[in-house]
Protein backbone atom coordinates (compact mmCIF):
# COMPACT_ATOMS: atom_id res chain seq x y z
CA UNK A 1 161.17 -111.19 -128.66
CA UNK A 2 163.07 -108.47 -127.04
CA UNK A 3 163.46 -111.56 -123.79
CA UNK A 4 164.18 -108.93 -121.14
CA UNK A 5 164.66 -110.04 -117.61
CA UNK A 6 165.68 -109.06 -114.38
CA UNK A 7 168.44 -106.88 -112.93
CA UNK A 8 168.15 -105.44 -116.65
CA UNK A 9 168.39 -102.03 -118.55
CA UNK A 10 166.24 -101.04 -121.15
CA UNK A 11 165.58 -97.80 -123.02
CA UNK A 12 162.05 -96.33 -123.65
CA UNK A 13 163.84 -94.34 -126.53
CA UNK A 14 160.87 -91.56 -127.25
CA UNK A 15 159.19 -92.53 -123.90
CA UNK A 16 156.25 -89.34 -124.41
CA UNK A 17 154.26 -89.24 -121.10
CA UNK A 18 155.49 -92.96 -119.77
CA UNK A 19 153.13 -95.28 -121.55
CA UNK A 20 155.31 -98.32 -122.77
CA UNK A 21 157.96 -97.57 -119.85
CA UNK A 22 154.85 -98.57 -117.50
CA UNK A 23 153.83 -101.58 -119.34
CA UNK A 24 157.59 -102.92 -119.71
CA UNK A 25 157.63 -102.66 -115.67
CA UNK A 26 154.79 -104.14 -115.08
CA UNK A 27 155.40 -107.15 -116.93
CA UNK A 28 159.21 -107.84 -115.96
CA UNK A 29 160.34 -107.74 -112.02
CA UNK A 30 163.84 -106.40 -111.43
CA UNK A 31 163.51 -104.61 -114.42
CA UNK A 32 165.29 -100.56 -115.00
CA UNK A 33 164.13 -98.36 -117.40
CA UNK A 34 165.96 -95.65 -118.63
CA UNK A 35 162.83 -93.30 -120.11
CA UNK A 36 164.77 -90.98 -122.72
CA UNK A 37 162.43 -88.32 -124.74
CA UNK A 38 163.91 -85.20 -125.96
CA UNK A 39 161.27 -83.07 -125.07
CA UNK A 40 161.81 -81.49 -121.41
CA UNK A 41 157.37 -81.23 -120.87
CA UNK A 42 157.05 -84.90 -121.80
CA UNK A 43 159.81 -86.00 -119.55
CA UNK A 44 157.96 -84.39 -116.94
CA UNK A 45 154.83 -85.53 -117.52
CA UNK A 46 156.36 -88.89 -117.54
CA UNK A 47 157.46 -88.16 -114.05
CA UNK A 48 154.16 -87.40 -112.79
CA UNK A 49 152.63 -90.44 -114.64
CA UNK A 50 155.35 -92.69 -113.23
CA UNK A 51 155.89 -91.18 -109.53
CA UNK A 52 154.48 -94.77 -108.14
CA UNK A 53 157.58 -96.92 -110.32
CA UNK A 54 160.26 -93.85 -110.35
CA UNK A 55 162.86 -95.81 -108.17
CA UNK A 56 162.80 -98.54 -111.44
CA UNK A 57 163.17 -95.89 -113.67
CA UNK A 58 165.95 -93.46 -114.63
CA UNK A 59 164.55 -90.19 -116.72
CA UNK A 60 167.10 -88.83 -119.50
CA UNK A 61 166.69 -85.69 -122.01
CA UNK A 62 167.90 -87.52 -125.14
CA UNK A 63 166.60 -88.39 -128.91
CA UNK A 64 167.78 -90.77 -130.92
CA UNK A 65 170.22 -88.42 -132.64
CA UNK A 66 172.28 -87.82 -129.50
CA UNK A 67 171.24 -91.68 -127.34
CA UNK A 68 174.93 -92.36 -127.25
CA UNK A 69 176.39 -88.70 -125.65
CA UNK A 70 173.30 -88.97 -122.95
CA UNK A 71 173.81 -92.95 -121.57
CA UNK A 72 177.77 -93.43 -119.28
CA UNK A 73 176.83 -97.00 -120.01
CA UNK A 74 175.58 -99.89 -122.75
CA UNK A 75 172.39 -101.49 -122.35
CA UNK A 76 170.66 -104.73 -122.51
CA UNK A 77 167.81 -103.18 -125.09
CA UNK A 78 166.57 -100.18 -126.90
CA UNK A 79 162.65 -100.03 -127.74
CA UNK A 80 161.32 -97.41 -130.04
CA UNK A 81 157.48 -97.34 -130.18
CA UNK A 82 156.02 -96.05 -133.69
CA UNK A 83 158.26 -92.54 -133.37
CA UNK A 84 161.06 -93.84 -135.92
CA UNK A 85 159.55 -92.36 -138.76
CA UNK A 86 160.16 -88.80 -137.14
CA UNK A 87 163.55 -88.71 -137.35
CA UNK A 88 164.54 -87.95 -141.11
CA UNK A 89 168.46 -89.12 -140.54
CA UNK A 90 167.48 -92.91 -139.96
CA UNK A 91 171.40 -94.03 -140.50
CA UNK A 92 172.28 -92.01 -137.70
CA UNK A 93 169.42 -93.69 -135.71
CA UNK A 94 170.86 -97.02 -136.40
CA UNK A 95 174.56 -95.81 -135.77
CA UNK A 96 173.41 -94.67 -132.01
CA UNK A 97 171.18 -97.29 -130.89
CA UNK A 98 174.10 -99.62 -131.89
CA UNK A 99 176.84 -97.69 -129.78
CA UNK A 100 174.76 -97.93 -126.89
CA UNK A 101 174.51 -102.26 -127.22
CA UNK A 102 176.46 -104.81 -126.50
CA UNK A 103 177.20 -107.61 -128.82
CA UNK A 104 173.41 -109.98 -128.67
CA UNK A 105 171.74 -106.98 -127.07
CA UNK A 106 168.21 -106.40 -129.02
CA UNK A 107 166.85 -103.17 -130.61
CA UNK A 108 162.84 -103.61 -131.11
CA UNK A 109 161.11 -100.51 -132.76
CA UNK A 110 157.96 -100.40 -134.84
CA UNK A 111 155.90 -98.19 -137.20
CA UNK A 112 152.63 -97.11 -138.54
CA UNK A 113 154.31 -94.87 -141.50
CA UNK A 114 156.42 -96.97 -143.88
CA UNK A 115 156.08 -97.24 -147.56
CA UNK A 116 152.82 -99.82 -147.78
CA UNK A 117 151.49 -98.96 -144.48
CA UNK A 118 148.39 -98.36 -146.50
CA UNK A 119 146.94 -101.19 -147.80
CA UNK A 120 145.33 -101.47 -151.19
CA UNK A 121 141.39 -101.29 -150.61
CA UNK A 122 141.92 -97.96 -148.29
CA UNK A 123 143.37 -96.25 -151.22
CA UNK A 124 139.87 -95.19 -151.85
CA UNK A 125 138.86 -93.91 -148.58
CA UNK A 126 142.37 -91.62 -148.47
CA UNK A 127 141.36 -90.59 -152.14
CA UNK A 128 138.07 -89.10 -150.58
CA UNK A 129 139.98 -87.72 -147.60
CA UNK A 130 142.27 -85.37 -149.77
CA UNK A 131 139.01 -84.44 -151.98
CA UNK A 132 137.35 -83.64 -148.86
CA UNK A 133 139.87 -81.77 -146.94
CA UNK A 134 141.01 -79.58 -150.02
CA UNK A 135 137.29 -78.56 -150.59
CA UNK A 136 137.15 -77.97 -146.54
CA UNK A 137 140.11 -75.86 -146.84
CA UNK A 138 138.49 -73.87 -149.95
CA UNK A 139 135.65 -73.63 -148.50
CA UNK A 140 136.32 -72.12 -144.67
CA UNK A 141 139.85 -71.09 -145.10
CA UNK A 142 140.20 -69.43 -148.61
CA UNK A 143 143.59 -71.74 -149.19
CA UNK A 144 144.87 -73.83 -151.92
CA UNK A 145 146.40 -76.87 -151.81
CA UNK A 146 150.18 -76.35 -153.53
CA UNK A 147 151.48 -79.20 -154.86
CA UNK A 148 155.89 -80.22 -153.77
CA UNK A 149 157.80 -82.88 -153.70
CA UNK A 150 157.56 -84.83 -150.61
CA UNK A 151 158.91 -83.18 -147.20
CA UNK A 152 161.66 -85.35 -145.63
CA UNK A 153 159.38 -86.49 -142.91
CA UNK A 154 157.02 -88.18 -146.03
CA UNK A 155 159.97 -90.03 -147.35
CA UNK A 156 159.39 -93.10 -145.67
CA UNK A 157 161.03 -96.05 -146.01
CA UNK A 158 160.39 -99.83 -146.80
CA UNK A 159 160.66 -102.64 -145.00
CA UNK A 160 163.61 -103.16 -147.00
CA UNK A 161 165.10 -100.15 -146.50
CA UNK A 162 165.36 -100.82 -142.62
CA UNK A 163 166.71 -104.24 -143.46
CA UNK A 164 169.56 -103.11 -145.34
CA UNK A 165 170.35 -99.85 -142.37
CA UNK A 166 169.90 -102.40 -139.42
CA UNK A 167 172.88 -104.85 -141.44
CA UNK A 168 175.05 -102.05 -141.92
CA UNK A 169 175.30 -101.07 -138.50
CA UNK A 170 175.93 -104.63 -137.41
CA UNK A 171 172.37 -106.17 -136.48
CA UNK A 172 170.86 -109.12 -137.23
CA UNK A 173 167.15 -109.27 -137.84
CA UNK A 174 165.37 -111.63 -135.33
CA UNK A 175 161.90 -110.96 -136.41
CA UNK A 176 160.02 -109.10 -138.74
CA UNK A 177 156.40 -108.97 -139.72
CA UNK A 178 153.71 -106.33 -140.77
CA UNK A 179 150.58 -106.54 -138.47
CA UNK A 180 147.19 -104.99 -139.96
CA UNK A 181 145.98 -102.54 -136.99
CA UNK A 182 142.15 -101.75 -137.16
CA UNK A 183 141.75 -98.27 -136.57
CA UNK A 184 138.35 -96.64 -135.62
CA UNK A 185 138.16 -92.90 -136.66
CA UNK A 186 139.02 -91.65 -133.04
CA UNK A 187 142.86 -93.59 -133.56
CA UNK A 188 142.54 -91.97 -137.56
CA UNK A 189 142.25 -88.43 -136.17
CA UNK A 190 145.54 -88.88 -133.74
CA UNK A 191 147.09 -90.01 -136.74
CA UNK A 192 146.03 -87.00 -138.55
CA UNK A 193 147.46 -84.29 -136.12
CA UNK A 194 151.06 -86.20 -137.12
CA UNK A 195 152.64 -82.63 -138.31
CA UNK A 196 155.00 -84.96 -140.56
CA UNK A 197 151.74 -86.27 -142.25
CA UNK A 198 150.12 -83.22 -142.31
CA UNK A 199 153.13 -81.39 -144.10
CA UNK A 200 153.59 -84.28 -146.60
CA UNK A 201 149.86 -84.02 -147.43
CA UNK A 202 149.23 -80.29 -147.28
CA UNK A 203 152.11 -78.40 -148.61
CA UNK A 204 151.96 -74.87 -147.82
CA UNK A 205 149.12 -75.28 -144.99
CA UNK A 206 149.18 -74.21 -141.99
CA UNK A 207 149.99 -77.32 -139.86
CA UNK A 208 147.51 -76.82 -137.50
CA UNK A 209 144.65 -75.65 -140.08
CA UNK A 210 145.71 -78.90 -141.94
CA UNK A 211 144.90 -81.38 -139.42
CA UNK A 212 141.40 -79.95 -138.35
CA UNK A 213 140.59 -79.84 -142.36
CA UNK A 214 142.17 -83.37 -142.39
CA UNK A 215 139.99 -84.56 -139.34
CA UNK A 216 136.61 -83.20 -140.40
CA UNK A 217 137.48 -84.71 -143.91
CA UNK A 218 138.52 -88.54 -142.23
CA UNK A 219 134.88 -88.09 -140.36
CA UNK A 220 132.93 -87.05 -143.31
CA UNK A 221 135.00 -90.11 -145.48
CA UNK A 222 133.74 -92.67 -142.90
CA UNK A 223 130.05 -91.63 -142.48
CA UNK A 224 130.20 -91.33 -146.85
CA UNK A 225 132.44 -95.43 -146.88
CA UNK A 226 129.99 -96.72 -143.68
CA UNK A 227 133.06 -97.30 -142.46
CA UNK A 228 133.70 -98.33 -138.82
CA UNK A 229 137.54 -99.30 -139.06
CA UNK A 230 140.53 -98.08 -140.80
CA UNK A 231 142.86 -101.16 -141.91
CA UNK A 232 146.92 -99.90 -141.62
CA UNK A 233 149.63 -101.52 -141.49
CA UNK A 234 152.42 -101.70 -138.43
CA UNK A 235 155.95 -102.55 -139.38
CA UNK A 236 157.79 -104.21 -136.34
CA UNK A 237 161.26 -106.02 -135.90
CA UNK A 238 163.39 -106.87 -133.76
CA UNK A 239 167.34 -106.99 -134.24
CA UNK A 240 170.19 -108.06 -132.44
CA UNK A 241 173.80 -106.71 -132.10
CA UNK A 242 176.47 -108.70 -133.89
């Protein structure tokens, strides 16, 4: 949907050690990919990953807060792979990525964390997973779960809500759709060392305490549920520029 092609530029906006910026390369010839994280150790880790492809590939310190200040140039597409939901100011998200495209350039981003990510039946198994971990952290840690109002990070938004942000920056959405992911408890426990989770989940803990609570909890919940496979939900659209 994104219908890249040769002799064009795309951005692997929150490129982390490479991942997606290989797979983009590998599937289009001619293609340049401007990798753009703004975390100096995963740029270069994405250097070493990529030292085989690094004359396709042009390696920027940039987030999405500051994409615009950090490219001389537009682009022919921006890709943000599940890392949206990090950045709290989403309008300014929308207001960069748009700067940096031309009018029918594309903008293709998805998400794990959105508001009904979760779907209904594995309300029970996350019921049993806060039980769990709160008892955990009793139990080995001596702490107490506090409850706040949700941390910025937690304040995710719905589908709709990205609708509505992507129109009023000028894009038009080409595709939208929410794909169930099936997610054994190896892909749970990544999810669960998401400090914007954690911090939504457990205010007041220690981030790192949190997710090993969290993670013992998840493995406990799926030997207790015979589970083998977490069902969640990935929001993913595409958009052009008007």
């Amino acid at each position: 949907m994104v219908s890249l092609g040769s002799g064009q530029t795309v951005v692997d906006l929150g490129c982390g050690t490479g991942v997606v910026t290989r797979l983009m390369l590998s599937n289009v010839n001619g293609l340049v990919v401007v990798a753009a994280d703004p975390s100096a150790e995963m740029l270069e880790e994405a250097k070493t990953n990529l030292s085989d492809v690094a004359a396709k590939v042009i390696f920027v310190r940039a987030g999405a807060e500051n994409l615009s200040k950090c490219l001389p140039t537009k682009v022919d597409a921006v890709v943000f792979c599940n890392a949206i939901h990090l950045i709290s100011d989403k309008a300014l998200v929308m207001s960069e990525i748009s700067k940096v495209l031309g009018p029918g350039r594309r903008f293709a981003f998805n998400t794990a964390f959105f508001e009904g990510a979760m779907p209904a039946p594995t309300h029970v198994f996350y019921k049993k997973l806060m039980l769990k971990t709160f008892r955990i952290l009793r139990r080995d840690y001596g702490l107490k779960h506090q409850r706040r109002e949700k941390t910025e990070a937690r304040q995710f938004l719905t589908p709709g809500e990205y609708q509505e942000l992507l129109i009023r920056y000028n894009f038009r959405i080409l595709h939208q759709e929410v794909v169930e992911m099936r997610m054994p408890l190896e892909a749970v426990e990544a999810l669960l060392e998401f400090d914007g989770f954690i911090e939504g989940a457990l205010p007041g803990i220690p981030t790192a305490l949190g997710s090993v609570a969290l993670k013992a909890a998840a493995a406990e919940s799926f030997d207790d549920l015979s589970m083998q496979w977490l069902p969640r939900n990935s929001l993913q659209i595409v958009a052009e520029k008007g």
